[in-house]
Protein backbone atom coordinates (compact mmCIF):
# COMPACT_ATOMS: atom_id res chain seq x y z
CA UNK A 1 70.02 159.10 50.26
CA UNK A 2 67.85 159.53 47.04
CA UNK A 3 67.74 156.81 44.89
CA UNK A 4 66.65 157.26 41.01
CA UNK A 5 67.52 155.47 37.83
CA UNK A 6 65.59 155.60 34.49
CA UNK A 7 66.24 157.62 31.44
CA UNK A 8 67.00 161.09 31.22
CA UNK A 9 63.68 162.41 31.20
CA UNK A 10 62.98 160.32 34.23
CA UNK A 11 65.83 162.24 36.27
CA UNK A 12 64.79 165.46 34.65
CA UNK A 13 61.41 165.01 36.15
CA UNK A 14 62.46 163.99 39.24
CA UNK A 15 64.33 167.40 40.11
CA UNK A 16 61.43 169.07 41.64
CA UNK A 17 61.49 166.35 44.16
CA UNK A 18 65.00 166.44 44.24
CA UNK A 19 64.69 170.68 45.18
CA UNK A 20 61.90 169.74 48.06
CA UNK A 21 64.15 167.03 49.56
CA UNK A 22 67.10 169.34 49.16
CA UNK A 23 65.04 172.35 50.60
CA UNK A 24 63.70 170.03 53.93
CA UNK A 25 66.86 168.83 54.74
CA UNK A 26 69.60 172.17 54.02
CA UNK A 27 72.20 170.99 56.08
CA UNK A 28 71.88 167.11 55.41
CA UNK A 29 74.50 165.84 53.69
CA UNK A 30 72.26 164.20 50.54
CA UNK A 31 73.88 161.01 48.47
CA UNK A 32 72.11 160.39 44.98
CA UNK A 33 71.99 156.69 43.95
CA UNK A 34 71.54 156.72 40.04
CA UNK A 35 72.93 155.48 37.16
CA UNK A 36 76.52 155.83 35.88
CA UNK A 37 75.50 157.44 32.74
CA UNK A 38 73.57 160.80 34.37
CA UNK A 39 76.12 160.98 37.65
CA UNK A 40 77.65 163.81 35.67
CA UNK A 41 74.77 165.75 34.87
CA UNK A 42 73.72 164.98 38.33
CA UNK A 43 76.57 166.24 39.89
CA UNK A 44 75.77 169.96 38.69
CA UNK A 45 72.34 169.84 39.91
CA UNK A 46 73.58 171.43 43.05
CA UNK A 47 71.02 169.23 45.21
CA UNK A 48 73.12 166.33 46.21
CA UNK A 49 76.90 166.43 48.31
CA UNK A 50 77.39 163.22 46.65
CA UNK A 51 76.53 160.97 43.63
CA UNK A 52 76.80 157.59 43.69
CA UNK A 53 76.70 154.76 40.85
CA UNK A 54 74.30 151.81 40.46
CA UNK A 55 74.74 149.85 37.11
CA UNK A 56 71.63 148.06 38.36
CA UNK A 57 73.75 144.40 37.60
CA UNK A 58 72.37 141.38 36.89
CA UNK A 59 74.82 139.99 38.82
CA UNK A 60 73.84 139.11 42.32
CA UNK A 61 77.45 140.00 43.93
CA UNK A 62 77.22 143.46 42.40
CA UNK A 63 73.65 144.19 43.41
CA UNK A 64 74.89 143.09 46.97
CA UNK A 65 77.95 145.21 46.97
CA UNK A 66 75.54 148.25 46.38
CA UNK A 67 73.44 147.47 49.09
CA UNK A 68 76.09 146.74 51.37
CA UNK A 69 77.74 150.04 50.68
CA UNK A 70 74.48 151.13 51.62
CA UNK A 71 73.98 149.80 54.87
CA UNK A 72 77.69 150.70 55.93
CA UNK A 73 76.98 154.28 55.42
CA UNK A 74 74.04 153.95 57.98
CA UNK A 75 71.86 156.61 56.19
CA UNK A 76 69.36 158.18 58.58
CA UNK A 77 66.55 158.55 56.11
CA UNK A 78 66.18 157.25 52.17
CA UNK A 79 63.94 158.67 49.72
CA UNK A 80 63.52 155.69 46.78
CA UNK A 81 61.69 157.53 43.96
CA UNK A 82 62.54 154.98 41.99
CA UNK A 83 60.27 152.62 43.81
CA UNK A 84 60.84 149.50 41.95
CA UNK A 85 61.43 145.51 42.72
CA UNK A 86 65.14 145.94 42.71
CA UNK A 87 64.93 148.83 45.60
CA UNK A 88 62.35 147.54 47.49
CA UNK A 89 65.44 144.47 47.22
CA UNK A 90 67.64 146.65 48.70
CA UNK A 91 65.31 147.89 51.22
CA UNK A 92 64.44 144.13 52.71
CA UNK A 93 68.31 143.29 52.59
CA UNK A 94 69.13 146.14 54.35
CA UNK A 95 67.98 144.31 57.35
CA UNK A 96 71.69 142.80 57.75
CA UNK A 97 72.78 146.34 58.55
CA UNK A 98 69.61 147.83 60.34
CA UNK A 99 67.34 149.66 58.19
CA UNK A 100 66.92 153.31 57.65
CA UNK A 101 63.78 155.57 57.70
CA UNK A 102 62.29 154.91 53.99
CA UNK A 103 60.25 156.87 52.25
CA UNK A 104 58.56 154.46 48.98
CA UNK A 105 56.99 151.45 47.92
CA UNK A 106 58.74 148.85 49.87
CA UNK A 107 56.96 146.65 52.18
CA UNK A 108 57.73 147.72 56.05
CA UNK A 109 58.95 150.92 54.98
CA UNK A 110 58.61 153.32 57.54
CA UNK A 111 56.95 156.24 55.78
CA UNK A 112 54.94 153.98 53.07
CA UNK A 113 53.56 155.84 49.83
CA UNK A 114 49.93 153.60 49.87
CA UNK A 115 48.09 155.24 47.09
CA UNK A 116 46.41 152.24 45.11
CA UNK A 117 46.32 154.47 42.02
CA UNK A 118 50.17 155.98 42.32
CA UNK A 119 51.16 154.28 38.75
CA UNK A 120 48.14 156.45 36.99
CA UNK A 121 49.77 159.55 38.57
CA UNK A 122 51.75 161.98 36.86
CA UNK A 123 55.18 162.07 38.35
CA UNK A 124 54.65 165.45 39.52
CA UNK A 125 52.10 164.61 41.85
CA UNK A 126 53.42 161.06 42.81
CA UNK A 127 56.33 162.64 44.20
CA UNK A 128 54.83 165.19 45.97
CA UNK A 129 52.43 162.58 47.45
CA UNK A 130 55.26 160.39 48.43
CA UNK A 131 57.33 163.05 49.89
CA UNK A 132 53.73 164.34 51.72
CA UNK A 133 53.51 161.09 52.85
CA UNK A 134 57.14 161.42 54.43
CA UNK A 135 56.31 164.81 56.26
CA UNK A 136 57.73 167.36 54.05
CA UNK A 137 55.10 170.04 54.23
CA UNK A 138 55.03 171.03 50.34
CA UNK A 139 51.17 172.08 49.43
CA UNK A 140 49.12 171.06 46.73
CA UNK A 141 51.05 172.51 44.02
CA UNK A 142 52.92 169.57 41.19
CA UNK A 143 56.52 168.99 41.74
CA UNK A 144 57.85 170.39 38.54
CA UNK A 145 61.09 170.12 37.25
CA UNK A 146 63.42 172.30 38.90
CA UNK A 147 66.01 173.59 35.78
CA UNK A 148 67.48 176.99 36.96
CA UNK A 149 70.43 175.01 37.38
CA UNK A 150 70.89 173.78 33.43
CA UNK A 151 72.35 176.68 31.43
CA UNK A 152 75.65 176.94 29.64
CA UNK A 153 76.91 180.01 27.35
CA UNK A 154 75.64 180.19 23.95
CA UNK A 155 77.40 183.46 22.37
CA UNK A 156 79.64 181.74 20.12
CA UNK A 157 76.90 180.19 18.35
CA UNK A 158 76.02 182.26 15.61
CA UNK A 159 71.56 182.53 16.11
CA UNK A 160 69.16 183.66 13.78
CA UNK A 161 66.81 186.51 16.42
CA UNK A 162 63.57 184.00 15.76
CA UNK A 163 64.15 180.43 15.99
CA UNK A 164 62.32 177.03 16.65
CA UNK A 165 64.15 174.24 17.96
CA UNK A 166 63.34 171.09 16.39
CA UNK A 167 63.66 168.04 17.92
CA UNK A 168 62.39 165.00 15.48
CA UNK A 169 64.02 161.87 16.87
CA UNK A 170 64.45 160.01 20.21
CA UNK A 171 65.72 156.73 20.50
CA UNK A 172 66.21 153.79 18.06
CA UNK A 173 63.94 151.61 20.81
CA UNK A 174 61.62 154.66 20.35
CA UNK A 175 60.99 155.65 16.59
CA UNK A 176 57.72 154.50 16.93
CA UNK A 177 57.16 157.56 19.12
CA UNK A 178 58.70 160.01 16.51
CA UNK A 179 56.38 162.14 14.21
CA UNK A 180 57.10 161.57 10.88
CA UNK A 181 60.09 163.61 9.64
CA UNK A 182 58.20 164.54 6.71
CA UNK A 183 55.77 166.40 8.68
CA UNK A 184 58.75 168.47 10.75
CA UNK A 185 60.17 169.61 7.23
CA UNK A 186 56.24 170.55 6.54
CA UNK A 187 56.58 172.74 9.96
CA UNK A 188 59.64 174.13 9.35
CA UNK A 189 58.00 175.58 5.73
CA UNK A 190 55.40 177.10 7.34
CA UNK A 191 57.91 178.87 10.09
CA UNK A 192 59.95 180.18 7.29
CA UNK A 193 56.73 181.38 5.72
CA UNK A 194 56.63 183.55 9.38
CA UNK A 195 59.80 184.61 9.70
CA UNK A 196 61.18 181.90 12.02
CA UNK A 197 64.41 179.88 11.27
CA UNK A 198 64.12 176.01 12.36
CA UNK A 199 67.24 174.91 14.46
CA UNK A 200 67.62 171.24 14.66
CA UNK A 201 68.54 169.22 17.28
CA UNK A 202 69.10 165.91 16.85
CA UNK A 203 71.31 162.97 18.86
CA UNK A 204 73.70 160.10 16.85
CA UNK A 205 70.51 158.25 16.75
CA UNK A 206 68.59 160.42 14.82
CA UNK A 207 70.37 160.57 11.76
CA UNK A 208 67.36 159.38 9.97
CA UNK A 209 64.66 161.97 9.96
CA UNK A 210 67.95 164.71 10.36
CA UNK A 211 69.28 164.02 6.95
CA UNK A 212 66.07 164.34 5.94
CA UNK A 213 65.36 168.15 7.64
CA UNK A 214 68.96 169.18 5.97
CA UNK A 215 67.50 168.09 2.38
CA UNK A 216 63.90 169.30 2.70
CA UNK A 217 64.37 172.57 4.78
CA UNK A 218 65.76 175.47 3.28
CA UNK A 219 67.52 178.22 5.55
CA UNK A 220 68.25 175.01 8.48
CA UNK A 221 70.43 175.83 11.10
CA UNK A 222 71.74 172.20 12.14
CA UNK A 223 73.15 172.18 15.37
CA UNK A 224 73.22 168.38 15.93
CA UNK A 225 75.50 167.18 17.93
CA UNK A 226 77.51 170.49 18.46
CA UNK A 227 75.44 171.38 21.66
CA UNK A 228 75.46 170.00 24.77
CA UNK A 229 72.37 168.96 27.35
CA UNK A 230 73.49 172.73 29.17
CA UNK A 231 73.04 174.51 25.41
CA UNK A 232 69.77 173.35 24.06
CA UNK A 233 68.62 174.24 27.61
CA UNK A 234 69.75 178.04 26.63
CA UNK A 235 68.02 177.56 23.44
CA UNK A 236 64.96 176.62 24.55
CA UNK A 237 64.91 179.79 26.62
CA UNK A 238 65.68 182.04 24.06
CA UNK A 239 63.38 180.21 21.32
CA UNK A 240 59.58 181.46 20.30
CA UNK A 241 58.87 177.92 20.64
CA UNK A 242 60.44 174.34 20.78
CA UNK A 243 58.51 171.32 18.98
CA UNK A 244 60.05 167.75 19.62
CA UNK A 245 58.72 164.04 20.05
CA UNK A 246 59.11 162.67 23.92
CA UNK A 247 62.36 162.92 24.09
CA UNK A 248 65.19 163.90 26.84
CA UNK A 249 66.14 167.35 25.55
CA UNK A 250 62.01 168.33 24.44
CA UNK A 251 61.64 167.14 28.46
CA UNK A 252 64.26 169.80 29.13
CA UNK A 253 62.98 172.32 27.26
CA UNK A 254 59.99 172.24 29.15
CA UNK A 255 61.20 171.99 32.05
CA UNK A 256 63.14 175.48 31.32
CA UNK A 257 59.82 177.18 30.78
CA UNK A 258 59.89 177.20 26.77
CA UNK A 259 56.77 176.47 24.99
CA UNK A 260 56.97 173.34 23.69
CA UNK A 261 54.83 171.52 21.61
CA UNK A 262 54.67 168.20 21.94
CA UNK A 263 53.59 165.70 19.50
CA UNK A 264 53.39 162.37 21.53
CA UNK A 265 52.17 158.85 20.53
CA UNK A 266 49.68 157.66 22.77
CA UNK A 267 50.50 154.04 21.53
CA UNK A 268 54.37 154.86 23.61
CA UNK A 269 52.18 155.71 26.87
CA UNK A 270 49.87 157.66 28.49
CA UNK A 271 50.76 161.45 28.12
CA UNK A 272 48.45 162.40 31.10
CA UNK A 273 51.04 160.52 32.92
CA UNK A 274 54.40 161.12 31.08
CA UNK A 275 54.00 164.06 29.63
CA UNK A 276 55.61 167.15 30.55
CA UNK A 277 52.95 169.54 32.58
CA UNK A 278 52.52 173.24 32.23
CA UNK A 279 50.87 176.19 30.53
CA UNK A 280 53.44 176.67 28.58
CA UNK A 281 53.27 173.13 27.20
CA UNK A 282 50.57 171.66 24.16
CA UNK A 283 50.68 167.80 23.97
CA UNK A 284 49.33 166.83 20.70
CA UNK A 285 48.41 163.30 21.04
CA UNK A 286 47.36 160.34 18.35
CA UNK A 287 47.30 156.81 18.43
CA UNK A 288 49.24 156.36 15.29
CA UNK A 289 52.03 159.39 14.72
CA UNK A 290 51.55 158.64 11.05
CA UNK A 291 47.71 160.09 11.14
CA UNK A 292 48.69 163.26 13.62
CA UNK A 293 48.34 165.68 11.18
CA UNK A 294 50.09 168.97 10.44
CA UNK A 295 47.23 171.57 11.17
CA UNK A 296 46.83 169.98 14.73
CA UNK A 297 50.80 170.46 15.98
CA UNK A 298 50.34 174.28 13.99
CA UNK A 299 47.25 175.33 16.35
CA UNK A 300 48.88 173.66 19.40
CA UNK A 301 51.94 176.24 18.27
CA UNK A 302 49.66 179.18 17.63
CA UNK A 303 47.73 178.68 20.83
CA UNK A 304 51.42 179.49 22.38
CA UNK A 305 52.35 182.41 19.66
CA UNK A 306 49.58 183.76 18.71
CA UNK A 307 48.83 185.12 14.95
CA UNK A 308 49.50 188.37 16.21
CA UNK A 309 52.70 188.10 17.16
CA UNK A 310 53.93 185.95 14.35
CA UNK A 311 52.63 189.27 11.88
CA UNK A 312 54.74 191.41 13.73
CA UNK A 313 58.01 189.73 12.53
CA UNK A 314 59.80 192.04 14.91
CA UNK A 315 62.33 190.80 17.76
CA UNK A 316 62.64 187.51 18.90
CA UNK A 317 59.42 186.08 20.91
CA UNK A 318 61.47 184.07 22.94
CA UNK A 319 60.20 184.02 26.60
CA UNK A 320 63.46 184.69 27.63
CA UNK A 321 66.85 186.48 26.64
CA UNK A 322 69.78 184.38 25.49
């Protein structure tokens, strides 16, 4: 069993763990123990032979029904990358069924992960010291996300050959974290000024700084809400570039290979530790997203595409076909 909650671009970092556990066990039948809401998107992963729910209830009774499910299944080995205070729960109440092998956090775990500095660490290297810790021989290399999987036709759309995706919102709990919307339209000018059409991506929660991208931006392609998780993934690889706050789908896009710029709030978190990793990646970071100014997100983006290629104003610079 693998056991991970959190938001999406929790789970999306979490596949290159998921692909070593996956690789070290290939003929393991391999349960995932997440939330309802991703057991879809989970389920076409292609890592797991099962995918099992855990509303994480307040309810006593329902948090012991999940643990007794798990002890009846007798699971010779569980990997808990979510390594909280409810599973280390489940781990010490396992004891009524006899515990498995446990790779995590949990006190008495058989394979512990004892790093006194493991919440500083990127997730990329706190999985691949936990599963270290648990024997898999994986290097020194991060665990990146793993995304070959995530791709879904895109023919029918009709796509301008050089494109941005923008991605301005993120959650209502998370506006704080957006950069103004103001400052996307500003972007989007100065694409159009290179011969790149802004597509924008934006959830039902983003409705704000969207309306305002379909006002200020001439020549906007808005694809909001017509694409699914699968699509902007197919996007994002065909894109010269994809610029969006910390957000599930700019997580994605990273974790694809685009180059993404990403302007991130360092009042949210810590991007050494959240954000997404990779050369293809600029993290633009500022204490107040108000003050992170347009020039600083527009070098980040040239020091992806350079000024050379922008003056050609050729074929798309996407890193790769759609």
């Amino acid at each position: 069993m693998v056991i991970r909650h959190g938001a999406l671009g929790d789970l999306i970092n979490a596949t290159g763990a998921f692909a070593a556990i996956r690789e070290a066990h290939p003929h393991a039948h391999v349960t995932l123990l997440t939330a309802p809401s991703y057991a879809t998107l989970a389920t076409k992963m292609g890592f797991f032979d099962d995918i099992w729910h855990d509303a994480r209830a307040k309810n006593p009774l329902k948090t012991w029904q999940v643990i007794a499910r798990i002890g009846r299944a007798h699971f010779d080995f569980v990997y808990d990358l979510q390594n909280s205070g409810r599973t280390s729960r489940y781990f010490r109440l396992l004891s009524f069924f006899g515990r498995p092998l446990w790779s995590g956090v949990a006190k008495g775990a058989s394979h512990t992960q004892t790093r006194p500095d493991r919440t500083r660490m990127h997730a990329a290297y706190r999985y691949l010291d936990q599963l270290t810790v648990a024997g898999l021989d994986l290097g020194a290399a991060p665990l990146l996300p793993d995304l070959k999987w995530m791709a879904e036709d895109v023919s029918a759309l009709s796509l301008p050959k050089r494109y941005v995706l923008l991605m301005p919102g993120s959650s209502l709990s998370g506006s704080y974290k957006r950069w103004p919307h103001e400052s996307y339209a500003e972007m989007a000018g100065w694409l159009a000024s290179q011969g790149i059409t802004s597509i924008l991506i934006a959830g039902p929660e983003d409705e704000t700084p969207a309306s305002y991208l379909r006002v200020h931006v001439d020549g906007l392609v808005d694809l909001s809400q017509k694409v699914s998780l699968f699509q902007i993934a197919t996007l994002a690889r065909g894109a010269v570039a994809v610029i969006g706050n910390d957000t599930g789908p700019t997580h994605i896009a990273s974790g694809v290979g685009a180059k993404t710029i990403v302007p991130w709030s360092r009042a949210a978190s810590d991007p050494d530790i959240y954000a997404p990793l990779g050369d293809h990646v600029r993290v633009v970071a500022a204490s107040d997203m108000a003050n992170l100014s347009l020039e600083a997100v527009k070098q980040a983006f040239l020091s992806l595409v350079p000024q050379n290629e922008l003056d050609s104003k050729g074929d798309s610079l996407a890193s790769s076909t759609r």
